[in-house]
N, C-alpha and C. Protein backbone atom coordinates (compact mmCIF):
# COMPACT_ATOMS: atom_id res chain seq x y z
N UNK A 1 25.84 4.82 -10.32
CA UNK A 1 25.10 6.06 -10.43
C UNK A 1 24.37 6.07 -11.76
N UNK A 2 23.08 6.64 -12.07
CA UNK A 2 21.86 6.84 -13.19
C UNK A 2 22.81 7.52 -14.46
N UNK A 3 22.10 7.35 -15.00
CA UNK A 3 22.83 8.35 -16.22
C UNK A 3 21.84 9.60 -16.17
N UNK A 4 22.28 10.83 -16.17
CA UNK A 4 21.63 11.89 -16.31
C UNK A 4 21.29 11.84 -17.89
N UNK A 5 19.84 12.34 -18.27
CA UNK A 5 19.53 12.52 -19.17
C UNK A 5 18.92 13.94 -19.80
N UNK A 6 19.91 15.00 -19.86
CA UNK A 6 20.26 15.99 -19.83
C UNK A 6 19.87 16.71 -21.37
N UNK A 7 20.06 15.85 -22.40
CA UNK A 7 19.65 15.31 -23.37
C UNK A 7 18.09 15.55 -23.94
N UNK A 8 17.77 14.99 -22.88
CA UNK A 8 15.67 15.56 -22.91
C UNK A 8 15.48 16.91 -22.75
N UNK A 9 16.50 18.05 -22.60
CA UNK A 9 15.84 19.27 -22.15
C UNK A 9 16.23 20.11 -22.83
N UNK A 10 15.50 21.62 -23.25
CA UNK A 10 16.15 22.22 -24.09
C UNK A 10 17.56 22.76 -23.90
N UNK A 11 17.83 23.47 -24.65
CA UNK A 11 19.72 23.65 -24.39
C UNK A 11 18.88 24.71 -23.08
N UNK A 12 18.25 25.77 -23.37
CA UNK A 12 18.35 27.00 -22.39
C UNK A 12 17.90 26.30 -20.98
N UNK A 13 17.27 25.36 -20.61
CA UNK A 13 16.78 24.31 -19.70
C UNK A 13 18.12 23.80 -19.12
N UNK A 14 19.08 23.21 -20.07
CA UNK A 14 20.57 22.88 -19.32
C UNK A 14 21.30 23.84 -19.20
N UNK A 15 21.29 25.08 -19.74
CA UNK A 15 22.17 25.94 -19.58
C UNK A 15 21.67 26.74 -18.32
N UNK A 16 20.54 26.94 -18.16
CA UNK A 16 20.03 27.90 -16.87
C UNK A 16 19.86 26.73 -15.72
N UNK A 17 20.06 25.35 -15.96
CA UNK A 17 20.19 24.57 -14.90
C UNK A 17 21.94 24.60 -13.88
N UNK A 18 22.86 25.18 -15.54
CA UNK A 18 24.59 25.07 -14.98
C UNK A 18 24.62 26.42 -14.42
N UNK A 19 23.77 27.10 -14.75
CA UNK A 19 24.15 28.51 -13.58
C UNK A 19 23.46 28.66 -12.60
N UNK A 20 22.45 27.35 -12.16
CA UNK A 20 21.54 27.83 -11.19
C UNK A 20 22.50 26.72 -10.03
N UNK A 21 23.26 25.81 -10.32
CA UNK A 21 24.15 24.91 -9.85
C UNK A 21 25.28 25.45 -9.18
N UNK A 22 25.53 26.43 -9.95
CA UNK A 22 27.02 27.76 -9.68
C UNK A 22 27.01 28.34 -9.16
N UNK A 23 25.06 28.67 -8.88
CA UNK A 23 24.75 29.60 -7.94
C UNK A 23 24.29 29.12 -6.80
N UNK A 24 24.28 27.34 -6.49
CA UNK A 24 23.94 27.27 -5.50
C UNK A 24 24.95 26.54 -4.34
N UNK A 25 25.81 27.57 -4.40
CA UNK A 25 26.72 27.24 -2.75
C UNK A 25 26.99 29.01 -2.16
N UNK A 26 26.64 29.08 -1.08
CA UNK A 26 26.64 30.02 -0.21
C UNK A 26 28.20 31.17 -0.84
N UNK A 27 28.72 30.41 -0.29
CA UNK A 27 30.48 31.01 -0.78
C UNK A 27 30.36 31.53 -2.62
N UNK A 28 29.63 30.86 -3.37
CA UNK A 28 29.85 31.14 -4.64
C UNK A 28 28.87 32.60 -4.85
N UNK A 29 27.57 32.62 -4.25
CA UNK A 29 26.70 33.57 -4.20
C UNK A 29 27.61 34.89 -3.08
N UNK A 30 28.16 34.69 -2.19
CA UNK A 30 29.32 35.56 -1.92
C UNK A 30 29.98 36.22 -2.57
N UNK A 31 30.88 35.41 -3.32
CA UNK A 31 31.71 35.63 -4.60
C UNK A 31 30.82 36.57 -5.62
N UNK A 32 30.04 36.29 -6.14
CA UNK A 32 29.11 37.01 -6.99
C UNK A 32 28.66 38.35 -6.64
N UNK A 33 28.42 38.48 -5.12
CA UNK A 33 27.79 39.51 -4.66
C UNK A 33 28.76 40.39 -4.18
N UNK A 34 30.11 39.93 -4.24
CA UNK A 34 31.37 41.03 -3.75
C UNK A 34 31.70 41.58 -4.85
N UNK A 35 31.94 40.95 -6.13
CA UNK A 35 32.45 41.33 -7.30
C UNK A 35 31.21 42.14 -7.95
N UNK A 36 30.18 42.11 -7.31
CA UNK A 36 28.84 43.21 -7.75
C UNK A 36 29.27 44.38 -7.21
N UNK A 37 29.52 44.60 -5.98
CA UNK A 37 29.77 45.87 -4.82
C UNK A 37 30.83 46.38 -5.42
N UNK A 38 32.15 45.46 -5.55
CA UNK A 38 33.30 46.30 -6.16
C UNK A 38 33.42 46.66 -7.59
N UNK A 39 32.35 46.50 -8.86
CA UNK A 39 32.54 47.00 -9.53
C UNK A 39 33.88 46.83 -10.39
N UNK A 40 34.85 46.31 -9.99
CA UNK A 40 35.74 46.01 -10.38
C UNK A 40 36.55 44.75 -10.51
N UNK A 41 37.73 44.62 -11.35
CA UNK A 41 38.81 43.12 -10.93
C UNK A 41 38.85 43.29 -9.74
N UNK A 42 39.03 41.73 -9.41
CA UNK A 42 39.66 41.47 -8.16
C UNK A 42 40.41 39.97 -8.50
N UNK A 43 42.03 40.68 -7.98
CA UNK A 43 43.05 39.83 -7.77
C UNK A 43 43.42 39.26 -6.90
N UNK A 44 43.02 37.57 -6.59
CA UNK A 44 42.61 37.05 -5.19
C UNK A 44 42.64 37.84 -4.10
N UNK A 45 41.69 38.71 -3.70
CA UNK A 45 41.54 39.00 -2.06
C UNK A 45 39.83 38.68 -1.71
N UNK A 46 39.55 37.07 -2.32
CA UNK A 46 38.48 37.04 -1.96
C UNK A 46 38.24 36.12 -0.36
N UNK A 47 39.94 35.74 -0.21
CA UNK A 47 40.44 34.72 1.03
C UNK A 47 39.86 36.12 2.42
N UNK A 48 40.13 37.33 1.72
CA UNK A 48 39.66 37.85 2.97
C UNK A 48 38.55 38.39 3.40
N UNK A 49 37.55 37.98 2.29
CA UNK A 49 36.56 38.25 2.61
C UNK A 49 35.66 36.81 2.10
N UNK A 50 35.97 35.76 2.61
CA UNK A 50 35.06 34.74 2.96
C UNK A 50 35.98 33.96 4.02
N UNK A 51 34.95 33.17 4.89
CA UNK A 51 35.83 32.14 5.46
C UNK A 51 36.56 30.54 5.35
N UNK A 52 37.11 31.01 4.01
CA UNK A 52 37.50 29.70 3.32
C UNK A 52 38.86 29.75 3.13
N UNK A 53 39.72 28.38 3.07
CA UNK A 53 41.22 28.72 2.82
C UNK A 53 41.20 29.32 1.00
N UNK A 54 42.18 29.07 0.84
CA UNK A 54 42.71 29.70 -0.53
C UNK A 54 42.25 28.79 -1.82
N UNK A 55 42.51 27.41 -1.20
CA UNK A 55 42.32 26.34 -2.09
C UNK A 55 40.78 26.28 -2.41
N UNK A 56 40.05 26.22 -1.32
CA UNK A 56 38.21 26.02 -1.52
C UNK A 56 38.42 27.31 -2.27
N UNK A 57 38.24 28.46 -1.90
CA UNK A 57 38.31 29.66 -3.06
C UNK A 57 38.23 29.38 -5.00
N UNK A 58 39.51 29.02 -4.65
CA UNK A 58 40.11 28.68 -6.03
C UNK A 58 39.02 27.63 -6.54
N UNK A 59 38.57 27.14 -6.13
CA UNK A 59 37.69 25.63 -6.35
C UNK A 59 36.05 26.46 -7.01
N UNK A 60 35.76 27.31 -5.68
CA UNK A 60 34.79 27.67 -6.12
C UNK A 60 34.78 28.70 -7.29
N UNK A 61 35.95 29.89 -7.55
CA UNK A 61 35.82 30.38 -8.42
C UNK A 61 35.87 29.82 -10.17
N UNK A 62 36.67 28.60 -9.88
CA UNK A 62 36.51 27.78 -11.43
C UNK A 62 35.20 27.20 -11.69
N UNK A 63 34.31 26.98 -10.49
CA UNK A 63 33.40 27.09 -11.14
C UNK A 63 32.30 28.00 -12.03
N UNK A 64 32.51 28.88 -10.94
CA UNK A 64 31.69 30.20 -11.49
C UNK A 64 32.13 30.41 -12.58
N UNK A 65 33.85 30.55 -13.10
CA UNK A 65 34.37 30.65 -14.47
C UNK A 65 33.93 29.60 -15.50
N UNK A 66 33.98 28.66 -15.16
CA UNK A 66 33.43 27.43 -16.22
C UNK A 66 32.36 27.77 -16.86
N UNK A 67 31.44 28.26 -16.09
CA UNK A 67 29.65 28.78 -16.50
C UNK A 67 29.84 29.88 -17.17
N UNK A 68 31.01 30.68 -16.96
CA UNK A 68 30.96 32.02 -17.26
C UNK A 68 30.70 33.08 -16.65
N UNK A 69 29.88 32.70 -15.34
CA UNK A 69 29.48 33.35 -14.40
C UNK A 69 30.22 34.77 -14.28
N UNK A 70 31.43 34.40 -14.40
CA UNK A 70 32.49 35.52 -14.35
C UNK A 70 33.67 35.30 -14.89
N UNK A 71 34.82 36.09 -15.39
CA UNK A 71 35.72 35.96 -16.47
C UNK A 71 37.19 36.41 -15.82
N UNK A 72 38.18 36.04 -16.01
CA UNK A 72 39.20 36.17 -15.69
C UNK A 72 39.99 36.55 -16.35
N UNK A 73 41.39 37.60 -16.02
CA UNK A 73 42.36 38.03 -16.86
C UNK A 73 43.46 37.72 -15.93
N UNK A 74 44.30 37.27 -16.74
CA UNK A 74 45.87 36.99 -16.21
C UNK A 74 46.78 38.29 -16.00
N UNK A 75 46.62 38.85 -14.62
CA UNK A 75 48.14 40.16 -14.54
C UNK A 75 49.28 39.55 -13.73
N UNK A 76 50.38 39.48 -14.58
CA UNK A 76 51.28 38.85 -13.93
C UNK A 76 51.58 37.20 -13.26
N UNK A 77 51.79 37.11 -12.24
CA UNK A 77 51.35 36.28 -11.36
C UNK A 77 49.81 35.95 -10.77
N UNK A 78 49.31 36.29 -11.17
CA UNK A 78 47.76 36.11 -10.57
C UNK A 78 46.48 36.53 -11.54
N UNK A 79 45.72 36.21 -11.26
CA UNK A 79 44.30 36.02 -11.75
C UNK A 79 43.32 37.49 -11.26
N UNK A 80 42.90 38.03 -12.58
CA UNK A 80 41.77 39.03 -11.39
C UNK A 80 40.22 38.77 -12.48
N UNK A 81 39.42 38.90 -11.16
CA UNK A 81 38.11 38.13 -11.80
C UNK A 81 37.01 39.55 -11.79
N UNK A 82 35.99 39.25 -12.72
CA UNK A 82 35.12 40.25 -12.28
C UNK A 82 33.96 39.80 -13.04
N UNK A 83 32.53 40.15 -12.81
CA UNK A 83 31.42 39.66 -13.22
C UNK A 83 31.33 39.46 -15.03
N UNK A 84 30.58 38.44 -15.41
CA UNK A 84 30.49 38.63 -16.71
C UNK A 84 29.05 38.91 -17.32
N UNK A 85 29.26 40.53 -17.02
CA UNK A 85 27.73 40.92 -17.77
C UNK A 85 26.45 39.88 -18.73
N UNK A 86 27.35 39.41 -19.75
CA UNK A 86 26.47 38.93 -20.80
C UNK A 86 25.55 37.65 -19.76
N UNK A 87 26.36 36.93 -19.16
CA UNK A 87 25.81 35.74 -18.82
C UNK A 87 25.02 36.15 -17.84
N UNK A 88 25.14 37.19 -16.66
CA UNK A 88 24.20 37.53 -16.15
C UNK A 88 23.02 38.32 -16.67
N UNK A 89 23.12 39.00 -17.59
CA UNK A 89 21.99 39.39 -18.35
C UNK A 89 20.89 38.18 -19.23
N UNK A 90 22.01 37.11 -19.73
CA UNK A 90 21.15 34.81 -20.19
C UNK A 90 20.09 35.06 -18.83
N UNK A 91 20.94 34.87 -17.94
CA UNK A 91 19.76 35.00 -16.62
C UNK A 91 18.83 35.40 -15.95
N UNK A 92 19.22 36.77 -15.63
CA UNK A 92 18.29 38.11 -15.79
C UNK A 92 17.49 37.61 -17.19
N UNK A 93 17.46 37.84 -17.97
CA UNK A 93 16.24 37.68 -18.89
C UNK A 93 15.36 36.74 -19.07
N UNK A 94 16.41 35.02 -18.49
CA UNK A 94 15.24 34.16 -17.91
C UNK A 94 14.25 34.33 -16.91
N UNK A 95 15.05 34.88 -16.00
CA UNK A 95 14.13 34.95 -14.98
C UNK A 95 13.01 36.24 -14.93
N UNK A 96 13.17 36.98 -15.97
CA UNK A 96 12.02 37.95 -16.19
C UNK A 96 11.00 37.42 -16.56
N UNK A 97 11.68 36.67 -17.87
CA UNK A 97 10.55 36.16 -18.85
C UNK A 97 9.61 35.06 -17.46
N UNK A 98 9.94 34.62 -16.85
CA UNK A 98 9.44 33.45 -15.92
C UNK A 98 8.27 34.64 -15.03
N UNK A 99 8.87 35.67 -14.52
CA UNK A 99 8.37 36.52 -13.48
C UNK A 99 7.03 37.04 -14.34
N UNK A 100 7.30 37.34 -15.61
CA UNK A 100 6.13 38.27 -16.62
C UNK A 100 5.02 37.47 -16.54
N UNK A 101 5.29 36.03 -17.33
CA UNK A 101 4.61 35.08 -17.51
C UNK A 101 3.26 34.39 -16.13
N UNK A 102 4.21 35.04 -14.78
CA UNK A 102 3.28 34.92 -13.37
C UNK A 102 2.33 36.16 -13.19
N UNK A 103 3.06 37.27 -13.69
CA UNK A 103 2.26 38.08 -13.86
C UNK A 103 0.56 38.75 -14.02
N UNK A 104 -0.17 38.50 -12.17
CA UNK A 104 -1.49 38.77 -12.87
C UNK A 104 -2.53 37.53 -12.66
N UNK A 105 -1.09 36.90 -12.57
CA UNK A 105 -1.58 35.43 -12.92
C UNK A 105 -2.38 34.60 -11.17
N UNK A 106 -3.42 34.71 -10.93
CA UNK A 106 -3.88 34.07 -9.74
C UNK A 106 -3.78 32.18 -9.47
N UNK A 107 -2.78 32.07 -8.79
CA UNK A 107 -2.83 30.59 -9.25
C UNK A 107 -3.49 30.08 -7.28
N UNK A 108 -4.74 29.59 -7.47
CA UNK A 108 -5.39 28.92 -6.55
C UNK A 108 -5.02 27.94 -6.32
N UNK A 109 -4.39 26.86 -6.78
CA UNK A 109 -4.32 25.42 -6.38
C UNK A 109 -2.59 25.79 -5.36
N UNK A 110 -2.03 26.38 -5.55
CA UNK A 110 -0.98 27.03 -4.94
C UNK A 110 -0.85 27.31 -3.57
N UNK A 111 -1.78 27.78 -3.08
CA UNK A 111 -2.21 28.61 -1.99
C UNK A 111 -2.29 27.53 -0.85
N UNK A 112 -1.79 28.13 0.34
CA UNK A 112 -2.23 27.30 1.76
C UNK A 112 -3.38 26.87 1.69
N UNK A 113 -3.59 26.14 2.04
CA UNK A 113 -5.30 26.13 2.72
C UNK A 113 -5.04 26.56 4.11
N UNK A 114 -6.54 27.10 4.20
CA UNK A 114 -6.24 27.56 6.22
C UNK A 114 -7.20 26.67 6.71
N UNK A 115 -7.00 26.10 7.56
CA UNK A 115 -7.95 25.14 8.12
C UNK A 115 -8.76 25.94 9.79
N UNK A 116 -9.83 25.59 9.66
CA UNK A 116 -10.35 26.22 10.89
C UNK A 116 -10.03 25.46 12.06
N UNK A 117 -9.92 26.65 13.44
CA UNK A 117 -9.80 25.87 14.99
C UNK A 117 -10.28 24.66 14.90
């Protein structure tokens, strides 16, 4: 396998590349979007609301934790997770700054062409 050269890009370039990675499996964007609705911890009952065993769960939520995506506190026996503002706000503000910057902006070479009958 290549060596990634990860190295060439700015840090915010690798860093908005590890959350766009975190964000891209179905189940993890799940995860994200339940712990949005509830507003609150949640102490694994995410088995019942996806269709994954316990173990894929667990798999996918260390990732999201690794990134930061979301943060965990230890009660007791178990883990309860819930969004981590700051890092979604790293994001949110990338992706503004990206959205502003289109802003207005007519880009022609972009565009379908329509070809006639």
């Amino acid at each position: 396998m290549g060596v990634t050269k990860t190295d060439a890009y700015s840090v915010q370039h690798n860093r908005m590349a590890q959350l766009a990675k975190a964000l891209g499996h179905p189940a993890r964007m799940a995860i994200v979007d339940h712990l949005s609705q509830v507003n609150s911890c949640i102490c694994g009952k995410f088995v019942e609301h996806l269709p994954l065993s316990q173990a894929t769960v667990s798999q996918h939520l260390r990732e999201l934790k690794s990134t930061g995506l979301i943060q965990g506190t230890i009660e007791g026996t178990s883990i309860c997770y819930c969004l981590n503002p700051d890092t979604l706000n790293e994001l949110t503000t990338y992706l503004e700054r990206l959205s502003t910057q289109l802003d207005g902006q007519a880009n022609e070479r972009c565009k379908p062409e329509i070809k006639p009958l």
